[in-house]
C-alpha atoms as a PDB file:
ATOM      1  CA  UNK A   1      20.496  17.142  41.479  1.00  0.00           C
ATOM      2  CA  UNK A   2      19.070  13.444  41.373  1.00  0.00           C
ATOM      3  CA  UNK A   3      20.712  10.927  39.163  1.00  0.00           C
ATOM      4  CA  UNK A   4      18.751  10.420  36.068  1.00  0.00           C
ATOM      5  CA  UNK A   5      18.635   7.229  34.494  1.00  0.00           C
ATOM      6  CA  UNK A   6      18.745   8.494  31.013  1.00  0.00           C
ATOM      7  CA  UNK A   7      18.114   5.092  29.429  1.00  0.00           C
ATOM      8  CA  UNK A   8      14.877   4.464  31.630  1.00  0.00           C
ATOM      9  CA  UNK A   9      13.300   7.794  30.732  1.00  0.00           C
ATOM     10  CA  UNK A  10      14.526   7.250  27.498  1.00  0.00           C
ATOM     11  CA  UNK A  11      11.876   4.147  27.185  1.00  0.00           C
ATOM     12  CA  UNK A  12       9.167   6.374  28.020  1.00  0.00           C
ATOM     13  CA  UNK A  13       6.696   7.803  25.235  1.00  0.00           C
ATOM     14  CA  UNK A  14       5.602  10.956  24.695  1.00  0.00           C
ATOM     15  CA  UNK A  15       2.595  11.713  21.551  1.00  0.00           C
ATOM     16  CA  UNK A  16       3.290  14.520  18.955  1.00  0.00           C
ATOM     17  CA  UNK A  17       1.048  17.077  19.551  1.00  0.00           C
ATOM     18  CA  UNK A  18       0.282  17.556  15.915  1.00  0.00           C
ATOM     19  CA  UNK A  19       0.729  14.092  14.215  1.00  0.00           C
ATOM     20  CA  UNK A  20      -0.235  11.731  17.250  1.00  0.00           C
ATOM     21  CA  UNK A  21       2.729   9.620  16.442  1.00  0.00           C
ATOM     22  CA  UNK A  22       3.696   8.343  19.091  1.00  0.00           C
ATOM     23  CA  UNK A  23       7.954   8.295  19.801  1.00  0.00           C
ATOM     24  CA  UNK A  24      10.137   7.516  22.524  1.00  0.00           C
ATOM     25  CA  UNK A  25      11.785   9.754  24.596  1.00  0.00           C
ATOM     26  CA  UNK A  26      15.282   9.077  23.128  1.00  0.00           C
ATOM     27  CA  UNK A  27      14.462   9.839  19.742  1.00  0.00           C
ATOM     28  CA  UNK A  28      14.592  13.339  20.645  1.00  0.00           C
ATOM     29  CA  UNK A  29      18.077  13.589  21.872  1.00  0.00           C
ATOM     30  CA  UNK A  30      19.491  10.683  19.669  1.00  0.00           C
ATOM     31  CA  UNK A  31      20.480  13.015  16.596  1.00  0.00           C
ATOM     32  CA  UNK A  32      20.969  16.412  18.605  1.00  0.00           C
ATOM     33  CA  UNK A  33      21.120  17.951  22.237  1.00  0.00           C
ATOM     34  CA  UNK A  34      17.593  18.772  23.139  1.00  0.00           C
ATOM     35  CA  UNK A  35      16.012  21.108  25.650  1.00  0.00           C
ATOM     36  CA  UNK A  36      13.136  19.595  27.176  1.00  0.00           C
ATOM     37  CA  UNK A  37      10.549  21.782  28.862  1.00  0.00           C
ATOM     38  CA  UNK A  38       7.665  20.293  31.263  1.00  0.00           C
ATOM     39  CA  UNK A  39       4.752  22.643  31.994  1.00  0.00           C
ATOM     40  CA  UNK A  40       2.311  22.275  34.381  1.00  0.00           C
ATOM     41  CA  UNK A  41      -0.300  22.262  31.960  1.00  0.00           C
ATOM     42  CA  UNK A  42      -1.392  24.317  28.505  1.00  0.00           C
ATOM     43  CA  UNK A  43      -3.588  26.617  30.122  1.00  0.00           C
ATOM     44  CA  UNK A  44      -1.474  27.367  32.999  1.00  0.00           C
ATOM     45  CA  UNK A  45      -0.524  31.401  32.593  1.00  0.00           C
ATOM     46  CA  UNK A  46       3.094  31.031  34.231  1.00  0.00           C
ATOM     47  CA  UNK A  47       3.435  28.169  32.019  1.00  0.00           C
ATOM     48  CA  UNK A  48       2.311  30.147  28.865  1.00  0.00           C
ATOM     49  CA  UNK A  49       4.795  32.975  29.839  1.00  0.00           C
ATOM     50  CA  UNK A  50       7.529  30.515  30.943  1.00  0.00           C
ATOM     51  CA  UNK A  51       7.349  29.197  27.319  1.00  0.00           C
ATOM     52  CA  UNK A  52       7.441  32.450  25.495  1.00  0.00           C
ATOM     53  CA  UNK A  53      10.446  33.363  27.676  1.00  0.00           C
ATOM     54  CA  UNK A  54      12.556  30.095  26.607  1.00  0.00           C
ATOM     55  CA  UNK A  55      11.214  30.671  22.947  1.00  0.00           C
ATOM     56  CA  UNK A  56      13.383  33.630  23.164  1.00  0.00           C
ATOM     57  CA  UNK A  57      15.791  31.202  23.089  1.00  0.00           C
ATOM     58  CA  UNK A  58      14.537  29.662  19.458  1.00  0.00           C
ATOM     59  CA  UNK A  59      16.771  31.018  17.045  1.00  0.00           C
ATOM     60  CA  UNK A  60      20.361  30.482  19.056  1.00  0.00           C
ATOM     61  CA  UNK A  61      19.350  26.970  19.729  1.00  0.00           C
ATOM     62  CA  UNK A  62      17.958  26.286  15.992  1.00  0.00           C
ATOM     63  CA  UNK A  63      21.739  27.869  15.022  1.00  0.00           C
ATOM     64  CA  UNK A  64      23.517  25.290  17.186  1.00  0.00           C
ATOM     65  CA  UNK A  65      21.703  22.305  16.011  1.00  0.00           C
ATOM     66  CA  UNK A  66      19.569  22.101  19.520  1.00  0.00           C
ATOM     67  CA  UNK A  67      16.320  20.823  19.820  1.00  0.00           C
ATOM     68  CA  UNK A  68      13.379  22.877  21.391  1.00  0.00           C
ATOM     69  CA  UNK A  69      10.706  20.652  22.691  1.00  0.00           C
ATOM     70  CA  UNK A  70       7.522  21.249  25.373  1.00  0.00           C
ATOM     71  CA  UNK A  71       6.062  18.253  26.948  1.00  0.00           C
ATOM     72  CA  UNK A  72       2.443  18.842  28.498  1.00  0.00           C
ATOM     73  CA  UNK A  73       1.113  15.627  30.995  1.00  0.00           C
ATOM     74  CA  UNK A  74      -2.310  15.944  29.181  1.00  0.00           C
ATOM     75  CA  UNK A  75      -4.287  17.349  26.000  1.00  0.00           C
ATOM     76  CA  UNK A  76      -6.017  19.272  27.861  1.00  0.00           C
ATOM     77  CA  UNK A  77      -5.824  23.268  26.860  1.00  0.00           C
ATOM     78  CA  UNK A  78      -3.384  21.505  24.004  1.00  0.00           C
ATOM     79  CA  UNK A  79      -5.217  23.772  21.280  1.00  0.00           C
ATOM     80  CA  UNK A  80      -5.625  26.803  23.282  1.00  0.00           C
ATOM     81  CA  UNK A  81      -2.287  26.599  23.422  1.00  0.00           C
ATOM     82  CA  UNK A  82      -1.126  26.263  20.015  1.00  0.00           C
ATOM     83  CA  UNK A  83      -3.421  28.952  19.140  1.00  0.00           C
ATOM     84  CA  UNK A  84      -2.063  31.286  21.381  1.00  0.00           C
ATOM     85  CA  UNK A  85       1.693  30.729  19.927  1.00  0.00           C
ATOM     86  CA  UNK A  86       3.448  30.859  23.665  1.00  0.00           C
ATOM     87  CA  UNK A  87       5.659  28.367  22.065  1.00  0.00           C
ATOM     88  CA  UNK A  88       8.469  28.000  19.510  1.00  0.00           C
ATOM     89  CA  UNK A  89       9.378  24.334  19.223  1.00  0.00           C
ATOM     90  CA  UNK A  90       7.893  20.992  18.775  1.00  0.00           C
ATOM     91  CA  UNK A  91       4.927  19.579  21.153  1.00  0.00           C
ATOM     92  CA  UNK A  92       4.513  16.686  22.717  1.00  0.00           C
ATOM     93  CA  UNK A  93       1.974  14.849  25.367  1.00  0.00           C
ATOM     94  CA  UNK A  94       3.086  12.754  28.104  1.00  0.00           C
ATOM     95  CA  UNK A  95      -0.373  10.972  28.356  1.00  0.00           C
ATOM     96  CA  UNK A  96       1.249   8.707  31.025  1.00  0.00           C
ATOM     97  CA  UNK A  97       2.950  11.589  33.272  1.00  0.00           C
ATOM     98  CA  UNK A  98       5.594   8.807  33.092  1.00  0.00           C
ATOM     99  CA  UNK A  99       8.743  11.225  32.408  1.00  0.00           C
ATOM    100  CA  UNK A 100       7.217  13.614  34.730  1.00  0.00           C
ATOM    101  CA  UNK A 101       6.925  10.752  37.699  1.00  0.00           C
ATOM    102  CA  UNK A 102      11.065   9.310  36.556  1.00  0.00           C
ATOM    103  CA  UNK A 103      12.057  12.800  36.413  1.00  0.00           C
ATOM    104  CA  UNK A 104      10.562  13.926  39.872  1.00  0.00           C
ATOM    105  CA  UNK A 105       8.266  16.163  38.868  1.00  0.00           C
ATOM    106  CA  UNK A 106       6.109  15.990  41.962  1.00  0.00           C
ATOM    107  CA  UNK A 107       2.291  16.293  42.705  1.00  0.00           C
ATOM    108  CA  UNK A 108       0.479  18.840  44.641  1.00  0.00           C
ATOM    109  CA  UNK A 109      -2.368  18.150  47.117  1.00  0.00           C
ATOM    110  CA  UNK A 110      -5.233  19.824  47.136  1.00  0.00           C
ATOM    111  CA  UNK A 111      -4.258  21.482  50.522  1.00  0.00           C
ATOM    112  CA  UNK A 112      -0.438  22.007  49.007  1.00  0.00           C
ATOM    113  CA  UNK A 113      -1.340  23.826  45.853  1.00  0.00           C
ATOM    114  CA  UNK A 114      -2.983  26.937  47.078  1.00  0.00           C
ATOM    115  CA  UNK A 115       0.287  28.260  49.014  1.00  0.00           C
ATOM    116  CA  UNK A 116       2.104  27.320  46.538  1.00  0.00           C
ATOM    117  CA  UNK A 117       0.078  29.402  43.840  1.00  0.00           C
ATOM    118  CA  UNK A 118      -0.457  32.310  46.055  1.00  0.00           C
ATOM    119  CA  UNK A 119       3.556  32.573  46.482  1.00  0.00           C
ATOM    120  CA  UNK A 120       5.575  35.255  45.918  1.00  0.00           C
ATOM    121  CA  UNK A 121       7.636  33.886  43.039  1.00  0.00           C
ATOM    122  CA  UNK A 122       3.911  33.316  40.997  1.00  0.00           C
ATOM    123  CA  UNK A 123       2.716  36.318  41.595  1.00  0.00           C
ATOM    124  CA  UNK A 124       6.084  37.527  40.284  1.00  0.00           C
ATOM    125  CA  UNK A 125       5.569  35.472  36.800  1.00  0.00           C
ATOM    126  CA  UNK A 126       1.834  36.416  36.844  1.00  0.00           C
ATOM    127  CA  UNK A 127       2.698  40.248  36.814  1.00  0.00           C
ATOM    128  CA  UNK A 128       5.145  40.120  34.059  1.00  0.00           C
ATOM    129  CA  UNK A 129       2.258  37.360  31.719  1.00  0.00           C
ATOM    130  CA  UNK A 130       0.238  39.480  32.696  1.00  0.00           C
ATOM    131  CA  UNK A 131       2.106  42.799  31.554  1.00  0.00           C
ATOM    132  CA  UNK A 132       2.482  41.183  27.952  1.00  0.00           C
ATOM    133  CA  UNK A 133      -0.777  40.042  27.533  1.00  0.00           C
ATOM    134  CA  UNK A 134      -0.785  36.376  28.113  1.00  0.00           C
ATOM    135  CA  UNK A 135      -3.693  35.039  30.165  1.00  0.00           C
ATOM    136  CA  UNK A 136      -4.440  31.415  31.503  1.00  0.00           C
ATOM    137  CA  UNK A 137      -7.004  29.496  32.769  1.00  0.00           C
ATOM    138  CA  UNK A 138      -7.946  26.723  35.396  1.00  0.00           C
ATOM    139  CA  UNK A 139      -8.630  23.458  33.243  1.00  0.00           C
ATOM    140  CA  UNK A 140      -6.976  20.278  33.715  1.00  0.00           C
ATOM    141  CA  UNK A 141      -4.642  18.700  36.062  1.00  0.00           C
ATOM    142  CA  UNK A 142      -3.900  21.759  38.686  1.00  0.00           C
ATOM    143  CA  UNK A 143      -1.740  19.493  41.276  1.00  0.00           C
ATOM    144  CA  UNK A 144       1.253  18.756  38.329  1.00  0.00           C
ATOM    145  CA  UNK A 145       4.449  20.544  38.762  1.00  0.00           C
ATOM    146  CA  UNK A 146       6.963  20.485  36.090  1.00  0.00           C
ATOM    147  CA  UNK A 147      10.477  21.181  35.177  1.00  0.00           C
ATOM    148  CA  UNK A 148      13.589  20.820  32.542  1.00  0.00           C
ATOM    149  CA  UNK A 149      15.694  18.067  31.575  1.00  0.00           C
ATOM    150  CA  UNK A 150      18.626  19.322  28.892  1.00  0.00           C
ATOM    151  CA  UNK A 151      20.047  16.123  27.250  1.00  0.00           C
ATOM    152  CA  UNK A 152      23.484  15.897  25.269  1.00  0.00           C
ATOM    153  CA  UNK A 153      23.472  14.609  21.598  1.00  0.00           C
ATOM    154  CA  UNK A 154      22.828  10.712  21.534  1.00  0.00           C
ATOM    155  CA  UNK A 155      21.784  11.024  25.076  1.00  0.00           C
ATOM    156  CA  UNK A 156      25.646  11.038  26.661  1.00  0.00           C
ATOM    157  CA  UNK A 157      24.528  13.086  29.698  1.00  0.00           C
ATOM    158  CA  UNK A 158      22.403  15.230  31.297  1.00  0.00           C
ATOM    159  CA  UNK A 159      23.284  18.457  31.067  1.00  0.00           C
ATOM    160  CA  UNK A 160      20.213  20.085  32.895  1.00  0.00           C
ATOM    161  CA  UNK A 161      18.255  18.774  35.259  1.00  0.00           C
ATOM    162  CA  UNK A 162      15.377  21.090  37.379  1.00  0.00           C
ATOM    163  CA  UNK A 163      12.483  20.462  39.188  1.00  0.00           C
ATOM    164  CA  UNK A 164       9.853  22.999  40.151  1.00  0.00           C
ATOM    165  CA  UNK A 165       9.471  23.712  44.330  1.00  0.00           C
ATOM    166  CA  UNK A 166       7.397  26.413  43.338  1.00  0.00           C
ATOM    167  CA  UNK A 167       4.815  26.869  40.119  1.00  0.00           C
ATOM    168  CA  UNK A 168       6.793  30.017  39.734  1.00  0.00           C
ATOM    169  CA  UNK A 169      10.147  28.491  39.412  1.00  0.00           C
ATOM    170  CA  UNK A 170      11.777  28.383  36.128  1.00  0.00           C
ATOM    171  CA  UNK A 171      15.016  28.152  34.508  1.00  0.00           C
ATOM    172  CA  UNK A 172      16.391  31.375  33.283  1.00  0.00           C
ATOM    173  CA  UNK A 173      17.761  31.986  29.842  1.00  0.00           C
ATOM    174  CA  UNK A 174      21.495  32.210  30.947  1.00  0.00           C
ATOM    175  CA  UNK A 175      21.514  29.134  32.681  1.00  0.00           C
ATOM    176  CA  UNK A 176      20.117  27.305  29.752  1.00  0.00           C
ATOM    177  CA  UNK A 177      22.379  28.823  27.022  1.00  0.00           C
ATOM    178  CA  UNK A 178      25.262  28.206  30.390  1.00  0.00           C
ATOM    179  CA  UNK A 179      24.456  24.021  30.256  1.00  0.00           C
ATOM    180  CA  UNK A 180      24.015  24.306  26.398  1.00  0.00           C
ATOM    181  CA  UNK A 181      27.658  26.150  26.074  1.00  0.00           C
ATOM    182  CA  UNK A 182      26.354  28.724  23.674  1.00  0.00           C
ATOM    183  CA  UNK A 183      26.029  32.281  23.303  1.00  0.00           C
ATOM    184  CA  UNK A 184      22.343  33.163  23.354  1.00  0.00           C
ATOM    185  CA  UNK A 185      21.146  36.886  21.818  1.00  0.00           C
ATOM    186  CA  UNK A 186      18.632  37.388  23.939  1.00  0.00           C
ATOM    187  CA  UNK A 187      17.236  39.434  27.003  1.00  0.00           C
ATOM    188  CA  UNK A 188      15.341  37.920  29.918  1.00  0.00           C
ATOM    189  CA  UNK A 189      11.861  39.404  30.492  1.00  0.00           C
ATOM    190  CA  UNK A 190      11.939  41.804  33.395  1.00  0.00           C
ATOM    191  CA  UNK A 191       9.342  42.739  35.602  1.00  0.00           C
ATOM    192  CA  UNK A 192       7.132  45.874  35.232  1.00  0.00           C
ATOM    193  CA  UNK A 193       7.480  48.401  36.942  1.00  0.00           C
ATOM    194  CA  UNK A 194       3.905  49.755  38.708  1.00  0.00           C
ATOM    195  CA  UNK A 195       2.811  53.313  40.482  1.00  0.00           C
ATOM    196  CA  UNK A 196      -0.887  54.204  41.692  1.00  0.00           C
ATOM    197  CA  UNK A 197      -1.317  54.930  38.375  1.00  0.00           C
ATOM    198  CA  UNK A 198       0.274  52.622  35.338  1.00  0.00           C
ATOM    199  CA  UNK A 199       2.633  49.886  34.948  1.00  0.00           C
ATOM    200  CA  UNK A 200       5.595  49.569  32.384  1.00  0.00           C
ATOM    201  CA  UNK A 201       8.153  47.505  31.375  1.00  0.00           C
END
């Protein structure tokens, strides 16, 4: 894991999704830990699913006093999104990319990106979106990859730090609730389970 210079990304701002105020970074963290999540983008389906998954997450974190917070690089499928409730905590825009560039959050090429989308590990995420219903589209910035960044209270240390290699990487819920040292009551999505005939989870 890269070293992150906490009070450097701290600098950067991010817009509130439903006010438009605009904050820095280190607001989030300064009066609780925070879990930050970077999608892709809004309309990205693994995204959407990644984000319901970690919303499983909600309550535990809410009981410990942990912020929940999803960071999108652009407006872009920002309503959609919202609409389709894929996620429980706060919103934010990084109209910049800034946190995504000091956080190494890397940029496909238009050659890169289709492996990478056609991999196993999306496919994987695809089936089990696409098993409970949640759909995507293609708008905005397809080359953006994303990540986490888990921050202590007042911004003491980093207690998560992950960067996508694939679209279809993602943190899972026991690792999260691991760096957070709390018990979460939750269960992982799982993948379904498919014949000729029918799939089920």
């Amino acid at each position: 894991m890269a070293k992150i210079d906490l009070a450097k990304v701290g600098k950067n701002l991010l817009k509130n999704a439903d006010t438009g105020e605009i904050v820095e970074v280190q607001s989030l963290w300064q009066e609780q830990p925070v879990v930050l999540f970077f999608l892709r983008r809004f309309g990205c389906q693994v995204c959407r699913w990644t984000a319901s998954e970690i919303s499983k997450l909600e309550p535990d974190l809410r009981a410990n006093n942990i912020a929940l917070v999803g960071i999108g690089p652009e407006e872009t499928g920002l309503n959609e999104f919202r609409e389709g409730r894929f996620f429980k905590g706060a919103l934010y825009v990084d109209e910049k990319k800034r946190n995504y560039k000091d956080l190494g959050f890397r940029r496909y090429s238009a050659l890169s990106v289709v492996p990478a989308a056609l991999g196993k590990k999306v496919r994987d995420v695809i089936a089990k979106a696409n098993a409970q219903g949640i759909q995507g589209n293609f708008t905005g910035d397809l080359l953006q990859s994303g990540g986490m960044l888990i921050v202590a209270k007042g911004g003491e240390k980093v207690l998560l730090h992950f960067v996508q290699d694939s679209p279809g990487d993602y943190v899972p819920l026991e690792d999260i609730a691991k760096a957070l040292s709390i018990l979460a009551n939750t269960q992982a999505g799982t993948m379904p389970m498919c014949n000729d005939d029918v799939c089920t989870l």
